[in-house]
PDB file of N, CA and C in Angstrom:
ATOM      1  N   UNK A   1       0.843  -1.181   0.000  1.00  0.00           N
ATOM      2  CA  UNK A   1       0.000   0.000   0.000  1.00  0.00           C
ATOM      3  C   UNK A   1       0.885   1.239   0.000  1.00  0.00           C
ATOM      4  N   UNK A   2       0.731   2.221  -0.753  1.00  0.00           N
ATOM      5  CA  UNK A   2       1.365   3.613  -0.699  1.00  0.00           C
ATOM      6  C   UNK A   2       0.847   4.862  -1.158  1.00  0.00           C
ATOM      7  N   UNK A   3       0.739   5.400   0.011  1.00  0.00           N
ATOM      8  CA  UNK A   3      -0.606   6.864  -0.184  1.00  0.00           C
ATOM      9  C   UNK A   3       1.428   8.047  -0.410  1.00  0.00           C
ATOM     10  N   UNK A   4       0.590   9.359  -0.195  1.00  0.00           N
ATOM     11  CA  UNK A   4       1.281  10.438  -0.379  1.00  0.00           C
ATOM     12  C   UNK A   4       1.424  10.699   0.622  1.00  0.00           C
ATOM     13  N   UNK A   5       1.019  10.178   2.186  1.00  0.00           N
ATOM     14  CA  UNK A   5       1.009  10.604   3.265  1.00  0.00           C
ATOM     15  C   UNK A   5       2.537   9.042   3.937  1.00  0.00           C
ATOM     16  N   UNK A   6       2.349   8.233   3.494  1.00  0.00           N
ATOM     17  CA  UNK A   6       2.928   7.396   3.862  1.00  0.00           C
ATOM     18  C   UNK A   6       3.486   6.077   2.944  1.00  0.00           C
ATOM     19  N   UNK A   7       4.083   5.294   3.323  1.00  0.00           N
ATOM     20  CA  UNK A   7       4.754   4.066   2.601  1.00  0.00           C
ATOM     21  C   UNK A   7       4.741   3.132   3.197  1.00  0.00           C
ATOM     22  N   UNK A   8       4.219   1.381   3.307  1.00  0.00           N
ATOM     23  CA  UNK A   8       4.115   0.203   4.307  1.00  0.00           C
ATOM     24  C   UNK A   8       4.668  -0.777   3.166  1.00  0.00           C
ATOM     25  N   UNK A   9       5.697  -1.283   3.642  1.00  0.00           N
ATOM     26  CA  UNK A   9       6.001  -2.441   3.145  1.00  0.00           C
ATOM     27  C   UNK A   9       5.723  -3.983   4.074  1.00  0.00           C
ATOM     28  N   UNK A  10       4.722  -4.982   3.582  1.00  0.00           N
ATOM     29  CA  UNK A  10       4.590  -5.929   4.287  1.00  0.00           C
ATOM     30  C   UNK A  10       5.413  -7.255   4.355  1.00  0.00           C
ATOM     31  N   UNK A  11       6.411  -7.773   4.845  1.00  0.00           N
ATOM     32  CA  UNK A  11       6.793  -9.181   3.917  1.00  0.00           C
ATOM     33  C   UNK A  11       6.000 -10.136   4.719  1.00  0.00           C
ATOM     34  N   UNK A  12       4.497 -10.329   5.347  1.00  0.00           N
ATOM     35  CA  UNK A  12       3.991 -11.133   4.863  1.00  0.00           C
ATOM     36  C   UNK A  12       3.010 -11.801   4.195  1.00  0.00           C
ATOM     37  N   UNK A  13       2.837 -13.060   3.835  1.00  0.00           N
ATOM     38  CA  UNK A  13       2.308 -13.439   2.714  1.00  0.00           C
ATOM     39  C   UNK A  13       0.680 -13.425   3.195  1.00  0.00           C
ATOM     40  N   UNK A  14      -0.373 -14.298   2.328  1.00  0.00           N
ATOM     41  CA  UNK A  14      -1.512 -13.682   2.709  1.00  0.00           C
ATOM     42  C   UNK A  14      -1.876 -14.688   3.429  1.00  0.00           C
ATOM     43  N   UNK A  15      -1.177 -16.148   3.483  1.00  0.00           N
ATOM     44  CA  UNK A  15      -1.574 -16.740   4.437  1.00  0.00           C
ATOM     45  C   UNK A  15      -1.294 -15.818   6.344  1.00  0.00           C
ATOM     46  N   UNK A  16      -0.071 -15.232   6.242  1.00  0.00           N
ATOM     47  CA  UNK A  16       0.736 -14.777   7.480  1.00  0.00           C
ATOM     48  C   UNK A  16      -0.331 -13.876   7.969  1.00  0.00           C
ATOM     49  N   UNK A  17      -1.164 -13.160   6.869  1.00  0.00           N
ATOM     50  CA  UNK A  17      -1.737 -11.962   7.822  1.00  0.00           C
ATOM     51  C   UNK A  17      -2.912 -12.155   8.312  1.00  0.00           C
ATOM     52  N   UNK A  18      -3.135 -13.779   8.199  1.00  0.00           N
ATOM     53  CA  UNK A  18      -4.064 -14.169   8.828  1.00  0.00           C
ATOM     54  C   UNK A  18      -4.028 -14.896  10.363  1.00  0.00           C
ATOM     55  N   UNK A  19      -2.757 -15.022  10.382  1.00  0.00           N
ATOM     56  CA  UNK A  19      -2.338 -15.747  11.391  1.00  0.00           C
ATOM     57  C   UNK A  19      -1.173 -14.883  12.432  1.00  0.00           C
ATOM     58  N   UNK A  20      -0.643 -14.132  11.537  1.00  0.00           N
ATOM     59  CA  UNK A  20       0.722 -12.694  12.156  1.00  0.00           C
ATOM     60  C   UNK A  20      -0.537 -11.772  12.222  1.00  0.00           C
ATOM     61  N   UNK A  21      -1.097 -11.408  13.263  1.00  0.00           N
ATOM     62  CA  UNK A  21      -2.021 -10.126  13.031  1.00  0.00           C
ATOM     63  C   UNK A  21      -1.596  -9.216  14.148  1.00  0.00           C
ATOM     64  N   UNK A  22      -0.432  -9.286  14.934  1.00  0.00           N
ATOM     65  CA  UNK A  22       0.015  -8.452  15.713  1.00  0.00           C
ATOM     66  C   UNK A  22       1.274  -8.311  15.806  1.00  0.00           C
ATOM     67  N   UNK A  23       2.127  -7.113  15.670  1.00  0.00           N
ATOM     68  CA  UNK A  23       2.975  -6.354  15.801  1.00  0.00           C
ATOM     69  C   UNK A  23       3.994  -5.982  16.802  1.00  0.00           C
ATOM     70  N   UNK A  24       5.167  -5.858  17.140  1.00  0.00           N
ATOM     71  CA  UNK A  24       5.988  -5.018  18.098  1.00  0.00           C
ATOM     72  C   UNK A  24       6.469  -4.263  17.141  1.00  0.00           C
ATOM     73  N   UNK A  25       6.320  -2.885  17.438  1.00  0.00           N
ATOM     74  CA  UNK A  25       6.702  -1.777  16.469  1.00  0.00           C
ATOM     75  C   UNK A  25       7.418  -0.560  17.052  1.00  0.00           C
ATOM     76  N   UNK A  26       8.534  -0.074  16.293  1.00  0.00           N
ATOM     77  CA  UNK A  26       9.475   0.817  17.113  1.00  0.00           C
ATOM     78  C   UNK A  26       9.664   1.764  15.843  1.00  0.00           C
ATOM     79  N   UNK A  27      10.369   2.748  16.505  1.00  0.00           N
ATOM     80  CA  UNK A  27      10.855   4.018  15.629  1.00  0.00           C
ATOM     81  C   UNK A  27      12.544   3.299  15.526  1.00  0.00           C
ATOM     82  N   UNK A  28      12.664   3.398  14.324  1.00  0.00           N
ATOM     83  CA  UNK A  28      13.834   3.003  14.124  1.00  0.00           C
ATOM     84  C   UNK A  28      14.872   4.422  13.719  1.00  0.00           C
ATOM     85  N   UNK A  29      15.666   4.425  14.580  1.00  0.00           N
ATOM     86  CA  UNK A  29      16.660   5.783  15.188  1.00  0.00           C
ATOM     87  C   UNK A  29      18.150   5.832  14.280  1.00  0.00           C
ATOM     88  N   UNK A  30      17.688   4.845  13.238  1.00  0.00           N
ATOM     89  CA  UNK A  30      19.221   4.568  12.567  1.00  0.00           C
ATOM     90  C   UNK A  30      18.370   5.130  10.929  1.00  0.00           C
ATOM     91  N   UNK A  31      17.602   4.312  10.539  1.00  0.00           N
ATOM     92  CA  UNK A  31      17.202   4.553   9.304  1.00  0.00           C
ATOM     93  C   UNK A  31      15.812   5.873   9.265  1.00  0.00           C
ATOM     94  N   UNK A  32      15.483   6.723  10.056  1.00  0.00           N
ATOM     95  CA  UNK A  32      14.546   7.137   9.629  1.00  0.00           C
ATOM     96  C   UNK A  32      15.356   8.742   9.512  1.00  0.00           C
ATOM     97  N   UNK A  33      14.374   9.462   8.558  1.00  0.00           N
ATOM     98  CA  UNK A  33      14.939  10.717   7.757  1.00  0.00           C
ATOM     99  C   UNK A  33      15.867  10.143   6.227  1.00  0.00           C
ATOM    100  N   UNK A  34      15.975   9.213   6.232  1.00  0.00           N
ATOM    101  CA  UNK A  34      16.722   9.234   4.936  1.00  0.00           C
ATOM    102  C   UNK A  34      16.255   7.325   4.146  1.00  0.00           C
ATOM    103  N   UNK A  35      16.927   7.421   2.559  1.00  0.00           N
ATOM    104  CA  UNK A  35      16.391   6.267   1.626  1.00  0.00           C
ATOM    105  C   UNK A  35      14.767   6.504   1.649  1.00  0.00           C
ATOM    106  N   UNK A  36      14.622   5.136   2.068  1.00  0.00           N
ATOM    107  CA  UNK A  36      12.842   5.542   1.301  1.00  0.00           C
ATOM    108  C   UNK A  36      12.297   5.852   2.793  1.00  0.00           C
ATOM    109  N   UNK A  37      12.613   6.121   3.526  1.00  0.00           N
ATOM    110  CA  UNK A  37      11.894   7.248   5.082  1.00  0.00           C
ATOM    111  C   UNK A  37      12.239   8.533   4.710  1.00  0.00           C
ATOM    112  N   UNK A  38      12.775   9.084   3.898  1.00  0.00           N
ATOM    113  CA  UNK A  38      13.855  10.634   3.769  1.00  0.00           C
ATOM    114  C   UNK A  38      12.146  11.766   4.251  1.00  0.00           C
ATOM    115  N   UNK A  39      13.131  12.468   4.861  1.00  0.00           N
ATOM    116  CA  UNK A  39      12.176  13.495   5.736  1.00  0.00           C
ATOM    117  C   UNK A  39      10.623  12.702   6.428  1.00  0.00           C
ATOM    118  N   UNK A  40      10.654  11.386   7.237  1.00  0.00           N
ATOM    119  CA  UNK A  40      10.331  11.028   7.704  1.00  0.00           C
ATOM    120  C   UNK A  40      10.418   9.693   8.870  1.00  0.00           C
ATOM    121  N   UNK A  41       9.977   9.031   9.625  1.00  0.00           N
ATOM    122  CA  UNK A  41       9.892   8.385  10.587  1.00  0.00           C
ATOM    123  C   UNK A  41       9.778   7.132  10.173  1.00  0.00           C
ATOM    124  N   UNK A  42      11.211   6.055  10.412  1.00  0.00           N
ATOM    125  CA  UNK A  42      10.945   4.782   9.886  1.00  0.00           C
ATOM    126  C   UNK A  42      11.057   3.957  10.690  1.00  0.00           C
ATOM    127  N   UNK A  43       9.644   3.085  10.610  1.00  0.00           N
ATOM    128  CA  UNK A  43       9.030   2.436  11.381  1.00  0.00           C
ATOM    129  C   UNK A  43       8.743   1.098  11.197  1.00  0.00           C
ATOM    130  N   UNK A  44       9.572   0.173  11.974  1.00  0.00           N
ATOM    131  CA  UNK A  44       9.549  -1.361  11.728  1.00  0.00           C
ATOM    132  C   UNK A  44       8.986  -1.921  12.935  1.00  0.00           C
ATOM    133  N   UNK A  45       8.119  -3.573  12.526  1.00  0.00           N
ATOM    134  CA  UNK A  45       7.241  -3.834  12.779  1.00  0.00           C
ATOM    135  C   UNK A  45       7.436  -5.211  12.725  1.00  0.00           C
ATOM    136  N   UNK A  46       7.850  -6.410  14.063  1.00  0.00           N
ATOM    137  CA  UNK A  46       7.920  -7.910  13.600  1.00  0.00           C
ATOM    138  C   UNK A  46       6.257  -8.195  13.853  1.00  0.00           C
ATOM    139  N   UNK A  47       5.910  -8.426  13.085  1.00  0.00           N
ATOM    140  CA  UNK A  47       4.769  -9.589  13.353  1.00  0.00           C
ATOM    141  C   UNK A  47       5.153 -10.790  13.691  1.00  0.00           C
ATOM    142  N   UNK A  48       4.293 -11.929  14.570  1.00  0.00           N
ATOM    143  CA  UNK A  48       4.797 -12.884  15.308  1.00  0.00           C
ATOM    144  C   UNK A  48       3.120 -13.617  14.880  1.00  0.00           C
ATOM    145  N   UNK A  49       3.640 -15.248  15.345  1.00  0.00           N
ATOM    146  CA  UNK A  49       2.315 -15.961  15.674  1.00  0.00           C
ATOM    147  C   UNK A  49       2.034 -16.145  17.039  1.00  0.00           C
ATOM    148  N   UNK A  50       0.917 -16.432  17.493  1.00  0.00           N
ATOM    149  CA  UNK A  50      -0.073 -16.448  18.531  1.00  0.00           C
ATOM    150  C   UNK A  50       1.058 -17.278  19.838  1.00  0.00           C
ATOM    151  N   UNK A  51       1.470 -16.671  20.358  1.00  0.00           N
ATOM    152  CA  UNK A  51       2.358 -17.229  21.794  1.00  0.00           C
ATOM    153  C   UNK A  51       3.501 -17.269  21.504  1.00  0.00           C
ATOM    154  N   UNK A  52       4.139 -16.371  21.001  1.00  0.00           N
ATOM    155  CA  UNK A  52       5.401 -15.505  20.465  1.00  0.00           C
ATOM    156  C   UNK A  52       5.225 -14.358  21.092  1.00  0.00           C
ATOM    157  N   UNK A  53       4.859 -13.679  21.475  1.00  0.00           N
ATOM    158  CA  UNK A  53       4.549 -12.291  21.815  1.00  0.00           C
ATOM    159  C   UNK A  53       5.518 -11.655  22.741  1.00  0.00           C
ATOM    160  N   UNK A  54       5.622 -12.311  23.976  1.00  0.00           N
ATOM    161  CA  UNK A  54       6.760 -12.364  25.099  1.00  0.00           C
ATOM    162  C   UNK A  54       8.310 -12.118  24.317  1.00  0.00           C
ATOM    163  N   UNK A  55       8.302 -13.328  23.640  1.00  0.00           N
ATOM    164  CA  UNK A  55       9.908 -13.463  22.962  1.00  0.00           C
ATOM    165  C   UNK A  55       9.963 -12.511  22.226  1.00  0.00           C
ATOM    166  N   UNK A  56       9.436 -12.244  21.502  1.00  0.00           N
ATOM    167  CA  UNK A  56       9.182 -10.743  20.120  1.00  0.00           C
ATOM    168  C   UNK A  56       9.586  -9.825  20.862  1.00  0.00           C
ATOM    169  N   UNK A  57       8.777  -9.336  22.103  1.00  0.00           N
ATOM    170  CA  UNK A  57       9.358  -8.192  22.995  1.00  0.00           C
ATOM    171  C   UNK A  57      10.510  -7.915  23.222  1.00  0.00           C
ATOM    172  N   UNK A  58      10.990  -8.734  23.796  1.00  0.00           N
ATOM    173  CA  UNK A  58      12.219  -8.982  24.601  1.00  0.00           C
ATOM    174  C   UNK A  58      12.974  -8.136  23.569  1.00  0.00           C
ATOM    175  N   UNK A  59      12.992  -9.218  22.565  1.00  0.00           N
ATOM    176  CA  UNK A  59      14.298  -8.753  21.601  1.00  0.00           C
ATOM    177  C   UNK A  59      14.351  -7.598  20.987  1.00  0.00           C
ATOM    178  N   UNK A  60      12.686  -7.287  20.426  1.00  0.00           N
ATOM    179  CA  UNK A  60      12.770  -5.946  19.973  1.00  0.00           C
ATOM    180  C   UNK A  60      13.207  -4.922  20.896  1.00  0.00           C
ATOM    181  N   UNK A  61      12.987  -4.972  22.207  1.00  0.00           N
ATOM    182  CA  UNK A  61      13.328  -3.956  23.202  1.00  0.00           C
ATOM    183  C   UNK A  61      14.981  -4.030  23.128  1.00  0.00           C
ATOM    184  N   UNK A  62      15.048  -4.874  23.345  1.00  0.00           N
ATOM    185  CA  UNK A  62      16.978  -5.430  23.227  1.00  0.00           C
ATOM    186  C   UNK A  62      17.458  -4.494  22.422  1.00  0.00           C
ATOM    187  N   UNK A  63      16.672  -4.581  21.155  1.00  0.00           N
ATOM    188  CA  UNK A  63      17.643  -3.633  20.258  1.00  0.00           C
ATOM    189  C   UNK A  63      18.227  -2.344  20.216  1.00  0.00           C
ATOM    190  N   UNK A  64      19.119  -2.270  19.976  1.00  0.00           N
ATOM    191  CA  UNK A  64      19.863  -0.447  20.589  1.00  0.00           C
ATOM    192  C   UNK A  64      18.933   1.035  19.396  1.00  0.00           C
ATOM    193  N   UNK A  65      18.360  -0.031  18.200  1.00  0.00           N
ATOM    194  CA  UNK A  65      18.311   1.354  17.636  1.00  0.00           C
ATOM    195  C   UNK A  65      16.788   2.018  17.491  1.00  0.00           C
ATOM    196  N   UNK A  66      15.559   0.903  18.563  1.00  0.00           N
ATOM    197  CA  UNK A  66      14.600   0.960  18.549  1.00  0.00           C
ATOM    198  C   UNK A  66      14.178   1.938  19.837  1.00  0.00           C
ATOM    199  N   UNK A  67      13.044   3.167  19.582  1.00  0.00           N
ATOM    200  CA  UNK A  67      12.735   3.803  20.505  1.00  0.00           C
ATOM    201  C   UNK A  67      11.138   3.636  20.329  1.00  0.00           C
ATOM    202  N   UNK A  68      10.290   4.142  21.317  1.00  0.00           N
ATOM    203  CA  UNK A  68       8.514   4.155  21.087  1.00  0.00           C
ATOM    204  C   UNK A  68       8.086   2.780  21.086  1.00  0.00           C
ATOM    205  N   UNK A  69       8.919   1.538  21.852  1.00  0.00           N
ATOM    206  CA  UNK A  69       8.382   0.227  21.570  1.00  0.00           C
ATOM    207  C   UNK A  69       6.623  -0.113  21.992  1.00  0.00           C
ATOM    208  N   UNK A  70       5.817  -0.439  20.872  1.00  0.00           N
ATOM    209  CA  UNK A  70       4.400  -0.851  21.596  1.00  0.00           C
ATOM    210  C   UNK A  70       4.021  -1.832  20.404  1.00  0.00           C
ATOM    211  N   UNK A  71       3.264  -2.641  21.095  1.00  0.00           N
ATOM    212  CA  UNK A  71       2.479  -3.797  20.524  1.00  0.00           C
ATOM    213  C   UNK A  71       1.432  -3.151  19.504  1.00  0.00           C
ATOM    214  N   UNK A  72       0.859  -3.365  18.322  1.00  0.00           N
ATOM    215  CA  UNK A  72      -0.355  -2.640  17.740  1.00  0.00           C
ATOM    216  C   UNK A  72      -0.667  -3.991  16.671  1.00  0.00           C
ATOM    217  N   UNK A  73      -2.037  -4.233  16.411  1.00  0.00           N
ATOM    218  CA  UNK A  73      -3.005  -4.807  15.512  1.00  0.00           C
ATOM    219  C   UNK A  73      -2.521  -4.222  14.651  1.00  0.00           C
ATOM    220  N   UNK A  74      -2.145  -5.009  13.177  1.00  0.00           N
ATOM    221  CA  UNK A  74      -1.956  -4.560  12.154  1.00  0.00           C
ATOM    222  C   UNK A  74      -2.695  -4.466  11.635  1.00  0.00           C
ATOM    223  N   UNK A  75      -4.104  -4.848  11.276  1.00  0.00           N
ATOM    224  CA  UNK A  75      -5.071  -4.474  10.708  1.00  0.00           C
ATOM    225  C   UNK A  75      -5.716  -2.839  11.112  1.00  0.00           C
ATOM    226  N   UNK A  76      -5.009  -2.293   9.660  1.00  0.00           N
ATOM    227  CA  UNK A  76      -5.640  -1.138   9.669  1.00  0.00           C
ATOM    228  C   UNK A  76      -4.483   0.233  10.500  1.00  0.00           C
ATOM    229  N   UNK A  77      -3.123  -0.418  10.847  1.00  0.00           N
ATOM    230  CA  UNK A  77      -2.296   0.245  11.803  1.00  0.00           C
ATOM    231  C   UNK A  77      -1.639   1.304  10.194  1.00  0.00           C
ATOM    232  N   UNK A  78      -1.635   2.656  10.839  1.00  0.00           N
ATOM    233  CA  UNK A  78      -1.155   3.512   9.825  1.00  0.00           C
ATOM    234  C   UNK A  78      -0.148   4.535  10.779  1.00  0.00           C
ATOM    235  N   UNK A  79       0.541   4.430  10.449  1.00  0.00           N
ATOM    236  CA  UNK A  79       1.411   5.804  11.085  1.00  0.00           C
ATOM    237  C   UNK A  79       1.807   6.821  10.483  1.00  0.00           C
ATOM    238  N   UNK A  80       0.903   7.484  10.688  1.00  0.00           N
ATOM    239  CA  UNK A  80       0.982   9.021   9.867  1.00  0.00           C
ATOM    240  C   UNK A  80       2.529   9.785   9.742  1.00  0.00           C
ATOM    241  N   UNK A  81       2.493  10.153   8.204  1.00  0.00           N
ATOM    242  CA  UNK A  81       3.847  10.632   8.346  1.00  0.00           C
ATOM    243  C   UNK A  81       5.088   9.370   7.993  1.00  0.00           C
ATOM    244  N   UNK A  82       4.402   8.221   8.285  1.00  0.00           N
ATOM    245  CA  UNK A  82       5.984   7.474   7.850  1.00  0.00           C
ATOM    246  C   UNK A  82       5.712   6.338   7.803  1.00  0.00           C
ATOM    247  N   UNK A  83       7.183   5.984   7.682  1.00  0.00           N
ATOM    248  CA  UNK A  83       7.804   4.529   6.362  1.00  0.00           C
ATOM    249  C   UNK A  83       7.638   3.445   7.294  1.00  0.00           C
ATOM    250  N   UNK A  84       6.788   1.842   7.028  1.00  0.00           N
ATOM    251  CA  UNK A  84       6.262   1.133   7.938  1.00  0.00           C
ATOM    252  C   UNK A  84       6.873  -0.138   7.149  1.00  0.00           C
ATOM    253  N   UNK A  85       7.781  -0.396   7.584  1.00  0.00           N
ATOM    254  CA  UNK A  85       8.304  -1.847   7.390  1.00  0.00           C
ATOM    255  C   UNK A  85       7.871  -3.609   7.824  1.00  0.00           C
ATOM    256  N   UNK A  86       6.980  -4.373   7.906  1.00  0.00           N
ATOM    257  CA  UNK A  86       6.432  -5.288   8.545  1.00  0.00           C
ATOM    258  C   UNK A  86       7.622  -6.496   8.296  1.00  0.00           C
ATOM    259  N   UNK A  87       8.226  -6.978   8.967  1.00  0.00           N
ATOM    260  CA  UNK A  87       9.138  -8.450   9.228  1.00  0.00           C
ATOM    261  C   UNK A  87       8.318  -9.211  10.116  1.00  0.00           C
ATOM    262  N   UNK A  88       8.691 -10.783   9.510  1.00  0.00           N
ATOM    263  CA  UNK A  88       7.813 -11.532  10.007  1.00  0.00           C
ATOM    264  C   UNK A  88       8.957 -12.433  10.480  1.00  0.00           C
ATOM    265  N   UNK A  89       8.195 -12.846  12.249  1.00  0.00           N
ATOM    266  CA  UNK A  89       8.972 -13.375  12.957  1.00  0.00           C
ATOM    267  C   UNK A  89       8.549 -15.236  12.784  1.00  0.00           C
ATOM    268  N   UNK A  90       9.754 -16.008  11.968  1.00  0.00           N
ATOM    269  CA  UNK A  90       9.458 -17.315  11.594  1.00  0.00           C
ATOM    270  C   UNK A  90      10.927 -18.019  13.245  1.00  0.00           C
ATOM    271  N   UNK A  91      10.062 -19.385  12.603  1.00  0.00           N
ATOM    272  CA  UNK A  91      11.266 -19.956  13.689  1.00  0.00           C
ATOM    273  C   UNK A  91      12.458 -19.865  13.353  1.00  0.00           C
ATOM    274  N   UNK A  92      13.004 -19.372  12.010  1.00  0.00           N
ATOM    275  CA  UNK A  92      14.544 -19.236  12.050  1.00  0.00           C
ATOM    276  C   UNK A  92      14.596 -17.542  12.467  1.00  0.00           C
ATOM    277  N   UNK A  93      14.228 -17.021  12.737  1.00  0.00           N
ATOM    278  CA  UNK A  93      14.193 -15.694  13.256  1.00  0.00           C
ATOM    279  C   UNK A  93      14.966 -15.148  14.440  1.00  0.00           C
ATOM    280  N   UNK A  94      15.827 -14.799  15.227  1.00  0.00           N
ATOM    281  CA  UNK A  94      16.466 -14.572  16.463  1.00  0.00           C
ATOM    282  C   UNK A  94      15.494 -14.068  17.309  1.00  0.00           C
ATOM    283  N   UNK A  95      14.191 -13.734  17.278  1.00  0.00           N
ATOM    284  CA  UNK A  95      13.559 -13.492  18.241  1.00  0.00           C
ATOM    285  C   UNK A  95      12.742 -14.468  18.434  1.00  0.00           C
ATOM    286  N   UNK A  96      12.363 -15.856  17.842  1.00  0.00           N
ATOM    287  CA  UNK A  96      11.395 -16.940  17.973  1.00  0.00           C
ATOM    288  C   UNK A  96      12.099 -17.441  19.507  1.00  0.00           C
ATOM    289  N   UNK A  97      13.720 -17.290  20.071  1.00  0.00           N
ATOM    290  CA  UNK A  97      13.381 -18.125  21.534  1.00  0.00           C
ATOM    291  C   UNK A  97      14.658 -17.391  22.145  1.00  0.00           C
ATOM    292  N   UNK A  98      14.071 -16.092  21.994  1.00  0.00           N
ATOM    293  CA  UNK A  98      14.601 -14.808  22.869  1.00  0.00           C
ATOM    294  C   UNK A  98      14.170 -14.975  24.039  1.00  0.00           C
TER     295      UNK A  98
END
């Protein structure tokens, strides 16, 4: 999806967004203002499956370059103003047994 207000890239498939329907999402403090965020806020997003949620946290919090960490429903999640990256957390993933 890509309006004039914003940009979302999803990588997952259409089975995933039936089953990944929730998010840990951060402001990412390294990539945003510039590439395809330039003069805006870039914003990545693991989706996880159902009792992953705990481990997803952890790690996303772990990370040094993530600030604004919160859980959000992706259905319908827009962040005004900026670049929305969705990664999907599989079992080869480093956060599946964080």
């Amino acid at each position: 999806m890509t309006t004039t207000k914003n940009k979302r890239k999803d990588n997952r498939t259409e089975e995933q967004q039936q089953t990944h329907k929730c998010a840990w999402v951060g402001e990412d403090t390294i990539l945003s203002g510039w590439g395809m965020a330039e003069g805006r806020l870039s914003i990545a997003g693991w989706a996880f499956p159902e009792g992953k949620e705990n481990n997803v946290e952890r790690w996303v919090r772990s990370r040094g370059d993530m600030k604004r960490v919160r859980l959000v429903t992706l259905d319908g999640y827009d962040p005004e103003g900026g670049m929305l990256h969705i990664y999907v957390v599989k079992e080869n993933h480093p956060a599946w047994n964080f």
